[in-house]
Protein backbone atom coordinates (compact mmCIF):
# COMPACT_ATOMS: atom_id res chain seq x y z
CA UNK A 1 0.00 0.00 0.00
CA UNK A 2 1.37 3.15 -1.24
CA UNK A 3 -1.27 6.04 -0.93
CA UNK A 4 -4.00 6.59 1.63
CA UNK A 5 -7.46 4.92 0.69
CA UNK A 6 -8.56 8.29 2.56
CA UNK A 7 -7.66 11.05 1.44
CA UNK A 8 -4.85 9.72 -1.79
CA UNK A 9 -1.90 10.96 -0.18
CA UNK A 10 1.62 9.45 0.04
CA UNK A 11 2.07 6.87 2.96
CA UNK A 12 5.07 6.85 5.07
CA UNK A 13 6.44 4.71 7.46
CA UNK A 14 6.27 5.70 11.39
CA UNK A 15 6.86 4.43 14.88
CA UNK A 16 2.97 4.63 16.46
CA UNK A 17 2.47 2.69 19.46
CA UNK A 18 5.80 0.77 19.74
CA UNK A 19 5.46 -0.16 16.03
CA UNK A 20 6.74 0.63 12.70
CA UNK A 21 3.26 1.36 10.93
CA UNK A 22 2.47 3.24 7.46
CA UNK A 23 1.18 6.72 7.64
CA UNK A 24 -0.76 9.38 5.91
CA UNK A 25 1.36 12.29 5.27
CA UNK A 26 -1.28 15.22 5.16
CA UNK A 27 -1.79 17.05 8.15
CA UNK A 28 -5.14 16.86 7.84
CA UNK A 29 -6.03 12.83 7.58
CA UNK A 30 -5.20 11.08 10.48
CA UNK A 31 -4.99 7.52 8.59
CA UNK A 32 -2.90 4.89 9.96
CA UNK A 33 -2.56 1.43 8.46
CA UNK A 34 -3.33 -0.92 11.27
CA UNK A 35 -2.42 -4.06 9.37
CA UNK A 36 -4.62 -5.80 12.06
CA UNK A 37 -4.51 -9.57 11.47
CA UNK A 38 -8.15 -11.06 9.57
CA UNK A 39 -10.21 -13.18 11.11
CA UNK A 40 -10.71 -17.17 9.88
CA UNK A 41 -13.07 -19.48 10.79
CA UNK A 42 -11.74 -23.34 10.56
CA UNK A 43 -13.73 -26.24 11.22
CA UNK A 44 -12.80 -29.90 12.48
CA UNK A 45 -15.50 -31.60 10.34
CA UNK A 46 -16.16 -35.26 11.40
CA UNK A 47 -18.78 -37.01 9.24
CA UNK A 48 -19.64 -40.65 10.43
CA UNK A 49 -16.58 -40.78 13.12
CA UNK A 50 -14.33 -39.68 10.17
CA UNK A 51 -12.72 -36.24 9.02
CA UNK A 52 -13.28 -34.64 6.54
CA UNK A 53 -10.05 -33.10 4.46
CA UNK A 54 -10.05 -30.81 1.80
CA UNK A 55 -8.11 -30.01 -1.16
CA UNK A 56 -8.88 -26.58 -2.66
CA UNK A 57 -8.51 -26.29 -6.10
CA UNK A 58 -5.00 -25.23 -7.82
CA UNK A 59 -3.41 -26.72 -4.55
CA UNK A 60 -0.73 -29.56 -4.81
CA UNK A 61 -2.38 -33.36 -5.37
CA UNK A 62 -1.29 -33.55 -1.72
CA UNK A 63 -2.28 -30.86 -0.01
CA UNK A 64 -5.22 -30.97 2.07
CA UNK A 65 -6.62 -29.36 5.11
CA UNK A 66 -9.74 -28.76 6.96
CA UNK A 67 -12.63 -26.24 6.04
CA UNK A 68 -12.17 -22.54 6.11
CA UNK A 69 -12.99 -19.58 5.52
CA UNK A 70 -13.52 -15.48 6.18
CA UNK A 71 -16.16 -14.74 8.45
CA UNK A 72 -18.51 -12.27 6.10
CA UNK A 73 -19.75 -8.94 7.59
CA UNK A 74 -22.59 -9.22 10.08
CA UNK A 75 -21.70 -12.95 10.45
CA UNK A 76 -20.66 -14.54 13.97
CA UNK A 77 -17.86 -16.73 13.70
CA UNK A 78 -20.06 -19.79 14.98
CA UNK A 79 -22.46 -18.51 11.69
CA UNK A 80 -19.21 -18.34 9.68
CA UNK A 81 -18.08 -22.17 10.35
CA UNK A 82 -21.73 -23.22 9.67
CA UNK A 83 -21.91 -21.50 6.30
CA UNK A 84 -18.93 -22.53 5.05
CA UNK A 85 -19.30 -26.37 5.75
CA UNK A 86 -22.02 -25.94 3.53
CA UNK A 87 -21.07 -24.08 0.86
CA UNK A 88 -17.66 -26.20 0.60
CA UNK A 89 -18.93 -29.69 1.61
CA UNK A 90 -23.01 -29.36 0.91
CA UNK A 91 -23.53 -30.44 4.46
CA UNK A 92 -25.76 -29.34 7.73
CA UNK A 93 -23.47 -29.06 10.53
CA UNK A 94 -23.92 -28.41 14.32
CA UNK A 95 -20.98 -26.42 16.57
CA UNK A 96 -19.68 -29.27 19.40
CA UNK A 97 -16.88 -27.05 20.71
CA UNK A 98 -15.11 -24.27 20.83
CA UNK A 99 -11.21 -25.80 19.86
CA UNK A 100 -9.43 -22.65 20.16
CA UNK A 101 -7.67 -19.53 18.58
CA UNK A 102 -4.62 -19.64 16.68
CA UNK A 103 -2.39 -16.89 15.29
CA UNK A 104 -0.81 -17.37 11.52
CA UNK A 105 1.75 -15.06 11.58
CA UNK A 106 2.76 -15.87 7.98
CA UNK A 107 -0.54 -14.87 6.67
CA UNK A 108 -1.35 -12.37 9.19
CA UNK A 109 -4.17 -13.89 10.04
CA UNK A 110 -6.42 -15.21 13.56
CA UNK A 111 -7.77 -18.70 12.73
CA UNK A 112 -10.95 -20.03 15.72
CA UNK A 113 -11.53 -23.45 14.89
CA UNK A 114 -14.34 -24.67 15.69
CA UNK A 115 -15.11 -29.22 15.83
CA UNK A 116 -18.31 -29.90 13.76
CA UNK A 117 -20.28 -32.92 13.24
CA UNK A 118 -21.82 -32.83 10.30
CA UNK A 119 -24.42 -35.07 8.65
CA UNK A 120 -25.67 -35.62 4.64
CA UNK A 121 -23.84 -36.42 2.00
CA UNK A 122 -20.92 -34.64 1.02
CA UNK A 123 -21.17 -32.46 -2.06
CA UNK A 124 -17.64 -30.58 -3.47
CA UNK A 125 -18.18 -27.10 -3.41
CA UNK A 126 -17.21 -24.51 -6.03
CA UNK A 127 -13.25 -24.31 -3.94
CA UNK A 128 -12.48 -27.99 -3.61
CA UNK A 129 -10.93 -30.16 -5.65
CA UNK A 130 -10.93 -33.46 -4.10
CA UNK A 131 -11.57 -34.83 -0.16
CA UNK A 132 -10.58 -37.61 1.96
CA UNK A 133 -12.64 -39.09 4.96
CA UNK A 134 -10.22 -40.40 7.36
CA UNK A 135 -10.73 -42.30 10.69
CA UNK A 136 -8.95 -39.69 13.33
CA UNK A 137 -6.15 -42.17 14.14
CA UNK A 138 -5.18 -41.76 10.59
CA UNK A 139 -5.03 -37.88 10.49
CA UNK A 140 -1.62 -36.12 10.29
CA UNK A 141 -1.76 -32.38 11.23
CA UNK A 142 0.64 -30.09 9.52
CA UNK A 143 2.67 -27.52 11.58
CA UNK A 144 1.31 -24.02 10.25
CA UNK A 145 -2.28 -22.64 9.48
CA UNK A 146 -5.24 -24.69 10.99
CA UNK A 147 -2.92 -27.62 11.75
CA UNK A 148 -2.37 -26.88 15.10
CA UNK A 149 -5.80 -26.69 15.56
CA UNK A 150 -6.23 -30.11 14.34
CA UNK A 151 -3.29 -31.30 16.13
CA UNK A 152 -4.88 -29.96 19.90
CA UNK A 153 -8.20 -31.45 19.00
CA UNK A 154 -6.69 -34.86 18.17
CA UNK A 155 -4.63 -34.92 21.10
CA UNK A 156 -7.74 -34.02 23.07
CA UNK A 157 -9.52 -37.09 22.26
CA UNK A 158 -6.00 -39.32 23.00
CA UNK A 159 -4.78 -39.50 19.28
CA UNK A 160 -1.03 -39.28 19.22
CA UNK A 161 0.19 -36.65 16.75
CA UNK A 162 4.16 -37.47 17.61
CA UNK A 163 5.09 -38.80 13.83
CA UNK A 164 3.34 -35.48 12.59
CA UNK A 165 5.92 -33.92 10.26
């Protein structure tokens, strides 16, 4: 970001609040560029004592993870997590728990996960690509993203994550 979305002046960079932020340089906007982190919502989708993975379309053949997605404006996060196991997987889902909040620094972003059962059958939304249904013994959390999410709900229920790359 180069110019203020306020007023179309020049940002600069400043030390506000302890931090090296980008500034408006007219005198009379007061815009600062937060760069607060975005909100995610992540679910923990288990369909008939399985979970569900995902594999988003233009990802690697083995890439998958678990559902996600922006919560919209006006949504609650619980809201969020409910629309988009739908919209991705075609499926009615109900909240369980709360699993917890994790920061991913790399994509500046705040990820609550959230453990859903789910029910129907599953239906590839317009994102995916592919899914797997694995038994949660069989599930092998990755170390970034919604990963460690997965890795504290396994763990949780007494699934050892130790051979977890």
């Amino acid at each position: 970001m180069n110019f203020c979305p306020q007023c179309g002046h020049k940002l600069v960079s400043a030390e506000i609040d302890g931090r090296t932020r980008l500034k408006c340089t007219s005198s009379s906007c007061n815009f600062v560029f937060w760069d607060n982190p975005t909100p995610v919502v992540a679910g923990i989708v288990e369909v008939d004592g399985c979970i569900v993975l995902t594999r988003n379309k233009g990802w690697p053949e083995k890439w998958f993870g678990i559902v996600a997605g922006f919560l919209e404006k006006g949504e609650t996060p619980e809201d969020a997590i409910l629309r988009e196991v739908k919209e991705e997987l075609g499926l009615e889902g109900e909240i369980i728990s709360f699993v917890g909040n994790y920061s991913f620094f790399e994509r500046n972003q705040l990820i609550l996960a959230y453990h859903i059962q789910a029910r129907g059958e599953v239906r590839l939304g317009e994102e995916l690509e592919e899914i797997k249904l694995l038994p949660p013994e069989e599930v092998r959390p990755w170390s970034m993203g919604t990963g460690p999410a997965l890795r504290d709900w396994l763990e949780a229920r007494g699934v050892s994550t130790k051979d977890t790359q």
